[in-house]
C-alpha atoms as a PDB file:
ATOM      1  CA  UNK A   1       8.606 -13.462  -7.716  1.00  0.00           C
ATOM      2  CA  UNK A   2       8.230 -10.014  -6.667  1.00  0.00           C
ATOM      3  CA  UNK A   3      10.851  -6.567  -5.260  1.00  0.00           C
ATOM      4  CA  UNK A   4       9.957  -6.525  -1.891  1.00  0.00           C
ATOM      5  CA  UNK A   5      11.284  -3.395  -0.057  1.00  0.00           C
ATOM      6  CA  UNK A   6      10.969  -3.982   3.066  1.00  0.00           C
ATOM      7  CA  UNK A   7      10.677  -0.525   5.637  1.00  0.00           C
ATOM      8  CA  UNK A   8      11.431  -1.733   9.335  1.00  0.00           C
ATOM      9  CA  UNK A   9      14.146  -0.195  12.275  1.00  0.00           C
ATOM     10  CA  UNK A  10      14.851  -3.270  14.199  1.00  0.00           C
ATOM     11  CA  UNK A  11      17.746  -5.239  12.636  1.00  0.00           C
ATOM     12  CA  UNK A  12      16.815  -8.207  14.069  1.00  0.00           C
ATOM     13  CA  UNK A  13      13.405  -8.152  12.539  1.00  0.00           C
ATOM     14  CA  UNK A  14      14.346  -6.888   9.502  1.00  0.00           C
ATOM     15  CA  UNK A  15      16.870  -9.731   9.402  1.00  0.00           C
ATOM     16  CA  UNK A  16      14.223 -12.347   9.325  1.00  0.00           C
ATOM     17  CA  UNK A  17      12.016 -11.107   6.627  1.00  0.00           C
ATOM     18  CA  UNK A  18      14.427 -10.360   4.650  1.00  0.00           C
ATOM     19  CA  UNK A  19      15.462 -14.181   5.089  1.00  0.00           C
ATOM     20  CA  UNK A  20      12.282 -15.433   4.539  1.00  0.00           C
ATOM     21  CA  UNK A  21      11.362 -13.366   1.786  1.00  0.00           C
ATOM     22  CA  UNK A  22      14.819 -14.462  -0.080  1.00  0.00           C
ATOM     23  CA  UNK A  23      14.184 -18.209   0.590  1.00  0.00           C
ATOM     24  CA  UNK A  24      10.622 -17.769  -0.944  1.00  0.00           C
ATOM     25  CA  UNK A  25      12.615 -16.656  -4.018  1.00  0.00           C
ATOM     26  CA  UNK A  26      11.623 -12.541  -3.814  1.00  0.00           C
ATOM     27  CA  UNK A  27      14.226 -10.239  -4.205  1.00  0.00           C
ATOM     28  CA  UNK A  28      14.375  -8.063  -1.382  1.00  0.00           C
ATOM     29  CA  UNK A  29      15.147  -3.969  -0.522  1.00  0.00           C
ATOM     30  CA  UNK A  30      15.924  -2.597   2.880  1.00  0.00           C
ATOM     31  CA  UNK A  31      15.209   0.706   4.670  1.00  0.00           C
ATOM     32  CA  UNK A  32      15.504   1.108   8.638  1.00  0.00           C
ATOM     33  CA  UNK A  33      14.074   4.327   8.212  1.00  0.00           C
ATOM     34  CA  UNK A  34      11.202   6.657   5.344  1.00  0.00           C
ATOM     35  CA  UNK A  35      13.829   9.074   4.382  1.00  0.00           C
ATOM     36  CA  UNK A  36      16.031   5.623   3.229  1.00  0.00           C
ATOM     37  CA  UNK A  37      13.373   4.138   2.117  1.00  0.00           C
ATOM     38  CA  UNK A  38      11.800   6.910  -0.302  1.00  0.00           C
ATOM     39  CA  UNK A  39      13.595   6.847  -3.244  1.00  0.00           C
ATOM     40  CA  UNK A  40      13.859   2.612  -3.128  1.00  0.00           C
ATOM     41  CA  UNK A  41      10.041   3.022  -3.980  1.00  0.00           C
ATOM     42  CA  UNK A  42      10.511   3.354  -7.609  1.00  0.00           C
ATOM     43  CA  UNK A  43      12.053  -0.277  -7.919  1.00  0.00           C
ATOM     44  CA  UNK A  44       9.566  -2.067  -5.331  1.00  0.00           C
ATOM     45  CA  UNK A  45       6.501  -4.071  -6.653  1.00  0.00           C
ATOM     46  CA  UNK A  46       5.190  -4.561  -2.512  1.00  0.00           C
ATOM     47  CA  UNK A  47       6.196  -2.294   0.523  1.00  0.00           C
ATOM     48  CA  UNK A  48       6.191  -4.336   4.185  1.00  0.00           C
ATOM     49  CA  UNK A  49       6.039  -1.307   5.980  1.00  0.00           C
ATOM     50  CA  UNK A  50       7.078  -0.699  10.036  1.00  0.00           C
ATOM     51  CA  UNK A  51       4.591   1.328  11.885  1.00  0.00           C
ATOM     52  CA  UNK A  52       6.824   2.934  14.168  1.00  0.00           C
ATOM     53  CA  UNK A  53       9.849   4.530  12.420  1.00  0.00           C
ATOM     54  CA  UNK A  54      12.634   6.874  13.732  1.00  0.00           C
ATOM     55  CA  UNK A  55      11.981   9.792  11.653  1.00  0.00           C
ATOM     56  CA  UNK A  56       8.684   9.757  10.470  1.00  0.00           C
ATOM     57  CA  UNK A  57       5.032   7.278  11.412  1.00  0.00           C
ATOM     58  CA  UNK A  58       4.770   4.771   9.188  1.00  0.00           C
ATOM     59  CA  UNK A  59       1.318   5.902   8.326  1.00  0.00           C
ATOM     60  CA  UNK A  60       2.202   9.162   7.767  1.00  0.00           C
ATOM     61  CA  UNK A  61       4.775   7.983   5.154  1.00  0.00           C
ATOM     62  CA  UNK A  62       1.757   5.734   4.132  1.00  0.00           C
ATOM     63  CA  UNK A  63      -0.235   8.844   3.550  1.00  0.00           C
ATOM     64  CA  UNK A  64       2.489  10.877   1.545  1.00  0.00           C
ATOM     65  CA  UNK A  65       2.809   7.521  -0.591  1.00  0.00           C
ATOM     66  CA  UNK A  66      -1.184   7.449  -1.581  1.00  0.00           C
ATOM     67  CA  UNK A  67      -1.312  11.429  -1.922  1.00  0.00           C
ATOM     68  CA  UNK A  68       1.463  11.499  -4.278  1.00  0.00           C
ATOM     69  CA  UNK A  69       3.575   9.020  -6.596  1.00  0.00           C
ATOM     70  CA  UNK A  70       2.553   5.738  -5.478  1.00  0.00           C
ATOM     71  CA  UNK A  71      -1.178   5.612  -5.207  1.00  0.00           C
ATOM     72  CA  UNK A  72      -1.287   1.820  -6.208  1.00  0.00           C
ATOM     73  CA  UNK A  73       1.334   0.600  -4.588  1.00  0.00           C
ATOM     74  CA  UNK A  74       0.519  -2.881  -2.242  1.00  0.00           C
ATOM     75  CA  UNK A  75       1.313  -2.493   1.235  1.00  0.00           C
ATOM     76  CA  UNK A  76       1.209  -4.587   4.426  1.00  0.00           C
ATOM     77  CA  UNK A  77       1.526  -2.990   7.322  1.00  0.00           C
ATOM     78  CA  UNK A  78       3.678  -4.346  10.651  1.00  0.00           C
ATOM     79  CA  UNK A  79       3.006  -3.154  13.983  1.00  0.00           C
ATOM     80  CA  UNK A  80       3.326  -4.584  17.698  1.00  0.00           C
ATOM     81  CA  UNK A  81      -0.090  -2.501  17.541  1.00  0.00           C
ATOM     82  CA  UNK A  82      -2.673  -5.051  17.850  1.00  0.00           C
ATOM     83  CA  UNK A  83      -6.029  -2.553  18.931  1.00  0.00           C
ATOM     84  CA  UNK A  84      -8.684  -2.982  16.630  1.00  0.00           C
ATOM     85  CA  UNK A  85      -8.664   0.419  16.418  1.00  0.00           C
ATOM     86  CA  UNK A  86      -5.183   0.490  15.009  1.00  0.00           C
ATOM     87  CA  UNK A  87      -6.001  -1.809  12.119  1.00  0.00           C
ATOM     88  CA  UNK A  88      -9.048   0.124  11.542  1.00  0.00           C
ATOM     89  CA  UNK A  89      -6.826   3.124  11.149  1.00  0.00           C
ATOM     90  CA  UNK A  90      -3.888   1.442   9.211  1.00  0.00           C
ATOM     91  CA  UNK A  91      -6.406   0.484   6.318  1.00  0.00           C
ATOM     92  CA  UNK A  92      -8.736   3.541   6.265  1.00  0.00           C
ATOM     93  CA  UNK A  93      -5.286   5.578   5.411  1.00  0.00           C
ATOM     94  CA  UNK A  94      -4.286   3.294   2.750  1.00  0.00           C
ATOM     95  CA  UNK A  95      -2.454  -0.160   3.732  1.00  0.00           C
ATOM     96  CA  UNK A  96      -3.680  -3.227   1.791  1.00  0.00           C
ATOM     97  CA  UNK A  97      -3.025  -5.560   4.644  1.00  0.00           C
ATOM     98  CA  UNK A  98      -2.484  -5.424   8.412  1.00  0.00           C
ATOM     99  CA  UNK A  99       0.099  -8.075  10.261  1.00  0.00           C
ATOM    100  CA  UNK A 100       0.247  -7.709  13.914  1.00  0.00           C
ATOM    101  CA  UNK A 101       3.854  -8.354  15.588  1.00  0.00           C
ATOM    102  CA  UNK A 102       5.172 -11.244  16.570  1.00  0.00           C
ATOM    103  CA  UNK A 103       3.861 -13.176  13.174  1.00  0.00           C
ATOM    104  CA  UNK A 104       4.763 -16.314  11.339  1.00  0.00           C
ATOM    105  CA  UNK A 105       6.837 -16.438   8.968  1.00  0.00           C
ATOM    106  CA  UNK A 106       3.724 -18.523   6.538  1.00  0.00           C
ATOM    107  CA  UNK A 107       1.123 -15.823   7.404  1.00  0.00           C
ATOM    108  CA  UNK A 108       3.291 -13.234   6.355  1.00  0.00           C
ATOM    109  CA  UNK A 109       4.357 -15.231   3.173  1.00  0.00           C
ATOM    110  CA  UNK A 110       0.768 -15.816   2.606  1.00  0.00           C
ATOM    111  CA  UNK A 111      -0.465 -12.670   2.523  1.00  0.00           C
ATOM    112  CA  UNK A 112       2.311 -11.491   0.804  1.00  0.00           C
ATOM    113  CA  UNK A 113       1.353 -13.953  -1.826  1.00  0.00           C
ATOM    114  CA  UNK A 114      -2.637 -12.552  -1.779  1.00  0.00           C
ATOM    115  CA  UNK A 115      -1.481  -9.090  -1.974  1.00  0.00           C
ATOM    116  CA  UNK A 116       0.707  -9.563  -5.506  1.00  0.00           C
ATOM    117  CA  UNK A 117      -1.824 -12.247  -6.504  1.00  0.00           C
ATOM    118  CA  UNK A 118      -4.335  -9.216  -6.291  1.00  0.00           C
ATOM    119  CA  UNK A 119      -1.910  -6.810  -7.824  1.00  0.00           C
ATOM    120  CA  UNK A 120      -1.145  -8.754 -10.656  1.00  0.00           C
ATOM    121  CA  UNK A 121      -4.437  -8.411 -12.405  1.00  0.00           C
ATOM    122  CA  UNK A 122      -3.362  -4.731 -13.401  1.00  0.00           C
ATOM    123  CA  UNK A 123      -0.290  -5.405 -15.483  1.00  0.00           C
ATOM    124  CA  UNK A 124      -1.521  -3.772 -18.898  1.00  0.00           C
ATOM    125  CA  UNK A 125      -3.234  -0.222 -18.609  1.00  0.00           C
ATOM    126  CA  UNK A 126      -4.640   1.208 -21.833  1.00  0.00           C
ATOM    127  CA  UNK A 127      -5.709   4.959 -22.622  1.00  0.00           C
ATOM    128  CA  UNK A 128      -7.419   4.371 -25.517  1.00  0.00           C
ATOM    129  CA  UNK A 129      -5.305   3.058 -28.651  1.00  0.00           C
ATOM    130  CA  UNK A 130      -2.294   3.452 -25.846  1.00  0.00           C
ATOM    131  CA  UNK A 131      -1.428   0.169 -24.621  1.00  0.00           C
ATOM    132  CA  UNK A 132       1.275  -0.061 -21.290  1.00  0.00           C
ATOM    133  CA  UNK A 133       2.681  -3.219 -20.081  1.00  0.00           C
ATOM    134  CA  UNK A 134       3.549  -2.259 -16.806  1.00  0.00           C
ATOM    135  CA  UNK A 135       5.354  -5.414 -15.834  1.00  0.00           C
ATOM    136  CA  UNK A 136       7.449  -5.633 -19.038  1.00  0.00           C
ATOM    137  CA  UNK A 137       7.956  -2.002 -19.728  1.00  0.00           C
ATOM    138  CA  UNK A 138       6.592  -2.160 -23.184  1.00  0.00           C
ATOM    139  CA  UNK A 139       4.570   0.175 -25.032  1.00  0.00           C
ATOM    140  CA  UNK A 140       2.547   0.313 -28.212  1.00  0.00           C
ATOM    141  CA  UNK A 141       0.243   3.022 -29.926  1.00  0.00           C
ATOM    142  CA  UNK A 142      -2.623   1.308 -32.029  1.00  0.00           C
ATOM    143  CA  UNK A 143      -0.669  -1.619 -32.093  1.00  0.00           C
ATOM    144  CA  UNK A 144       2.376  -0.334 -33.424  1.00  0.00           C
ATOM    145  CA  UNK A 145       5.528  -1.141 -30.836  1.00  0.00           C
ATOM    146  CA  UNK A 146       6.955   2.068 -29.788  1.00  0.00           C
ATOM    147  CA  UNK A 147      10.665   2.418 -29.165  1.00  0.00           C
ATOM    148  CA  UNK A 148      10.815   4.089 -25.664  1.00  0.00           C
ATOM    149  CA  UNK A 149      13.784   4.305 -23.035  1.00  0.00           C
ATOM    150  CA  UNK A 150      13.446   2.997 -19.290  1.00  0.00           C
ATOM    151  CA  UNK A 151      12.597   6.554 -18.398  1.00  0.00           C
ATOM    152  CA  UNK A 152      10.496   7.518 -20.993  1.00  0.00           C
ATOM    153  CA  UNK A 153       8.318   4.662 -20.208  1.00  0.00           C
ATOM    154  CA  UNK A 154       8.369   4.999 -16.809  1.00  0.00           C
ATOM    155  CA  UNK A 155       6.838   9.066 -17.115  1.00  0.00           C
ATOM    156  CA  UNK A 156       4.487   7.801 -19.360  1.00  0.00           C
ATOM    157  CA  UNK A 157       3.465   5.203 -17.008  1.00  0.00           C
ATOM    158  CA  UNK A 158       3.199   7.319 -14.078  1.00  0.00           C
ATOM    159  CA  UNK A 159       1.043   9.800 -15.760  1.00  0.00           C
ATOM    160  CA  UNK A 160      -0.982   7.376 -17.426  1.00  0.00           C
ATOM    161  CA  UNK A 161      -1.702   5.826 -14.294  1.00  0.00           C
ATOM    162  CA  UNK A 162      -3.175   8.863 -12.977  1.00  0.00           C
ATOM    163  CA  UNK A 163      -5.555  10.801 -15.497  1.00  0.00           C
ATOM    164  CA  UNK A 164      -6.423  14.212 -15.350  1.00  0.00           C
ATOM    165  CA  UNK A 165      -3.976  14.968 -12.539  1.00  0.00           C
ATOM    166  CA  UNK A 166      -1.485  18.024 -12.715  1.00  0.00           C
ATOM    167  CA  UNK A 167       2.169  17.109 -12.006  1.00  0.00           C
ATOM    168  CA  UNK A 168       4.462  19.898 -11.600  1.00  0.00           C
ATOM    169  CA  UNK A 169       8.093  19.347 -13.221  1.00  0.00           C
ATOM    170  CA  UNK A 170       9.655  18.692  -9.304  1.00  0.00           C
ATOM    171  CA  UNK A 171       6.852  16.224  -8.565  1.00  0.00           C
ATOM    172  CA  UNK A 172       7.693  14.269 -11.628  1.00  0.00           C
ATOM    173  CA  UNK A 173      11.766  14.674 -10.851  1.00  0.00           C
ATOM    174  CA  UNK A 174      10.790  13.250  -7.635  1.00  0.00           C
ATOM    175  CA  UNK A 175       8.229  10.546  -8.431  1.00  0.00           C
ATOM    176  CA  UNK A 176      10.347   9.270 -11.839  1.00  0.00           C
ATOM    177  CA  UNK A 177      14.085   9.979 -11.273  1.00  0.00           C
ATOM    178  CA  UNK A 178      13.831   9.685  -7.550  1.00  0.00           C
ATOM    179  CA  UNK A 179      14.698  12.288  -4.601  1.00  0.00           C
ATOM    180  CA  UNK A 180      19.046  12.324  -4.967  1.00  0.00           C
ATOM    181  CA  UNK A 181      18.662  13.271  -8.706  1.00  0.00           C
ATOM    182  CA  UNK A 182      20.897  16.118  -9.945  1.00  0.00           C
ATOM    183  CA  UNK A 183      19.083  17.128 -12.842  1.00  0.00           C
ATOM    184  CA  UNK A 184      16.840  20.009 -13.520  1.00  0.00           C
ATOM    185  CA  UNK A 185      12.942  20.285 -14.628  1.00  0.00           C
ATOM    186  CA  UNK A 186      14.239  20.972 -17.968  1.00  0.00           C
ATOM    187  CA  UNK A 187      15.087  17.425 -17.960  1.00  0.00           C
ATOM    188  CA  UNK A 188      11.332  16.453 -17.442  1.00  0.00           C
ATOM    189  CA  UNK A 189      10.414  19.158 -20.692  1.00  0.00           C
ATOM    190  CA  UNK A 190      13.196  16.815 -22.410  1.00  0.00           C
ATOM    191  CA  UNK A 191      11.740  13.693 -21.770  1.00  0.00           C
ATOM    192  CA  UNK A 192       8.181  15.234 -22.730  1.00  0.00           C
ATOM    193  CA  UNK A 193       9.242  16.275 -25.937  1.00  0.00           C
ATOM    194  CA  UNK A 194      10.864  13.018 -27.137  1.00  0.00           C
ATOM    195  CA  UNK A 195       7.644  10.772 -25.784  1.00  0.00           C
ATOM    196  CA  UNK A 196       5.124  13.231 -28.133  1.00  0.00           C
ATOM    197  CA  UNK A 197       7.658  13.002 -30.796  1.00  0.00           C
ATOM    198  CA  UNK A 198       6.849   9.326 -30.185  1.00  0.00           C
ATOM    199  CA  UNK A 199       3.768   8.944 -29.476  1.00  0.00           C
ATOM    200  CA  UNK A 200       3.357  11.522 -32.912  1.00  0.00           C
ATOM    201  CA  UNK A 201       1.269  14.447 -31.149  1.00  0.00           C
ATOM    202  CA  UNK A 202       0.679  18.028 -32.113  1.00  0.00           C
ATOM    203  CA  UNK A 203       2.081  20.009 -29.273  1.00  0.00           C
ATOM    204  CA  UNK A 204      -0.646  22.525 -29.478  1.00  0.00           C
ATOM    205  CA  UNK A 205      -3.319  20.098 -29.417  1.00  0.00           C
ATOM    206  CA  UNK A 206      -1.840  16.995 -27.281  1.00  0.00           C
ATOM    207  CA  UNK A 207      -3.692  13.659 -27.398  1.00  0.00           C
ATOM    208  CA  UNK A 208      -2.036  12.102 -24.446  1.00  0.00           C
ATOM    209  CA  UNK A 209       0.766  14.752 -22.778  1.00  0.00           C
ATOM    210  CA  UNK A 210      -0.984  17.871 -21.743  1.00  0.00           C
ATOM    211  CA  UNK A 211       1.006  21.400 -20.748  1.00  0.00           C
ATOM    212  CA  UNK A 212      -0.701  23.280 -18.128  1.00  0.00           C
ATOM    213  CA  UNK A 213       0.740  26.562 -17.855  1.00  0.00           C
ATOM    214  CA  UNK A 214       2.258  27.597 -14.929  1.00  0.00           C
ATOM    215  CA  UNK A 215       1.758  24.421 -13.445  1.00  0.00           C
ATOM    216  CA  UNK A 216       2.846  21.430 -15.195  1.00  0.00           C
ATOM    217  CA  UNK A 217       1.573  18.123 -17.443  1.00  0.00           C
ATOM    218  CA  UNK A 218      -0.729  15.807 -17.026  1.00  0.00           C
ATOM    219  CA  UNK A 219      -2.442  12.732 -19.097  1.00  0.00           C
ATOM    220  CA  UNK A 220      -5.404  13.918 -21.102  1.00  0.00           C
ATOM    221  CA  UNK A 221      -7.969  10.808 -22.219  1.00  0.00           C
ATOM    222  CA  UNK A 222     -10.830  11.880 -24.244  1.00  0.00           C
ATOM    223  CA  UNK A 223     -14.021  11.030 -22.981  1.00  0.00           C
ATOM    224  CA  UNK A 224     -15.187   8.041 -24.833  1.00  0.00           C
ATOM    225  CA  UNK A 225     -11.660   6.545 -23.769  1.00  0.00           C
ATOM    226  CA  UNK A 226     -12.062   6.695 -19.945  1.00  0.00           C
ATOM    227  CA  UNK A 227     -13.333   3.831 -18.926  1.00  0.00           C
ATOM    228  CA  UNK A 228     -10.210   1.731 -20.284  1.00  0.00           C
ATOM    229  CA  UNK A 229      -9.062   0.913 -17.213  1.00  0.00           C
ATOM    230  CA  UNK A 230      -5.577  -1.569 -16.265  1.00  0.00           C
ATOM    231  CA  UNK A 231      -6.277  -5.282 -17.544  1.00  0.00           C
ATOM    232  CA  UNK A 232      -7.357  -7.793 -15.531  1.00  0.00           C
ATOM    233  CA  UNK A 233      -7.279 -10.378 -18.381  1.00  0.00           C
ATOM    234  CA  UNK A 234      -4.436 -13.103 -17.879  1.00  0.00           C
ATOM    235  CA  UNK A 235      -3.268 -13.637 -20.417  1.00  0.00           C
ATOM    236  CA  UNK A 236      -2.612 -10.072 -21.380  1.00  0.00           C
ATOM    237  CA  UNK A 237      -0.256  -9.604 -18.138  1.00  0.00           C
END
């Protein structure tokens, strides 16, 4: 079963998800509004997600999502907005799925189930001889098991996931250790240090963990190892 968090104002709606969801054996997060429901993003496998919120559109909390740290991320839209022109929208800025208010309680189990049965083909992401089990938080270098913390893995992961793009230090605070952190970007140079250390790279000519001065780090893959995209095999996930 899957983390649900589930992004909605009404209580009374909310409620009954959340009741569904937990009798269909998911484990379910709750946010009645984005700024609560920001940093429970980290921890959620699927995002239900409330068009109309009190502080910010869903769909522009949709499009922050997609733009920055969660690219990937399912999402099913609900909305009392039932225009075909509304669905149109919802999915050309990034929802997976579009469930028009009231709904049954099956359809929105069902395509609950599509959505993870869709997202579970991409459990294991390799970068060449890098191999990332995203759903058991494992990692190994040509085959060898290496010995990362939670956090460690989970920067890796993130940049991994995302090639070639330049995170600054506060994007990565944000995206990794979430929004009510206390620490400083010298904890992200930390955390860099001890995954090349590692993952055994030459700081002045990185494999995987690039420095881009002034700005930040990014994943570098070498050009015969781009097109090793996340596994759909099954029985690698």
């Amino acid at each position: 079963m899957a983390t649900v968090l589930v992004v909605e104002d009404e209580p009374a709606v909310r409620l009954g998800v959340r009741l569904a969801l937990e009798r269909a054996g998911h484990k379910v997060l709750e946010a009645p509004s984005a700024t609560e429901a920001w940093p429970l993003l980290k921890e959620a496998e699927i995002l239900l997600l409330d068009w109309m919120l009190p502080d910010e559109p869903g769909i522009r909390f949709l499009e922050r999502m997609r733009q920055g740290a969660y690219p990937e991320l399912p999402v099913l839209m609900l909305t009392a907005r039932a225009e075909v022109r509304d669905r149109v929208e919802g999915l050309s800025r990034g929802a997976d799925d579009y469930l028009v208010k009231p709904f049954a309680t099956e359809e929105l189990l069902a395509r609950l189930e599509a959505l993870l049965r869709r997202a579970g083909r991409r459990k294991v992401l390799r970068r060449g001889p890098l191999l990332l089990d995203l759903e058991r938080k494992e990692a190994s270098l040509g085959g060898r098991p290496l010995p990362l913390t939670r956090r460690e893995f989970e920067l890796l992961a993130f940049l991994a996931q995302r090639p070639g793009r330049v995170y600054s230090r506060e994007e990565l605070l944000e995206a990794v250790w979430g929004q009510d952190y206390l620490g400083t970007p010298r904890t992200v140079d930390q955390h860099v240090l001890q995954l090349r250390e590692k993952l055994g790279e030459d700081p002045k000519a990185p494999r995987f963990l690039e420095t881009v001065r002034g700005m930040g780090y990014r994943f570098k893959v070498a050009p015969q190892e781009t097109n090793h995209g996340p596994s759909q095999t099954k029985g690698e996930g």
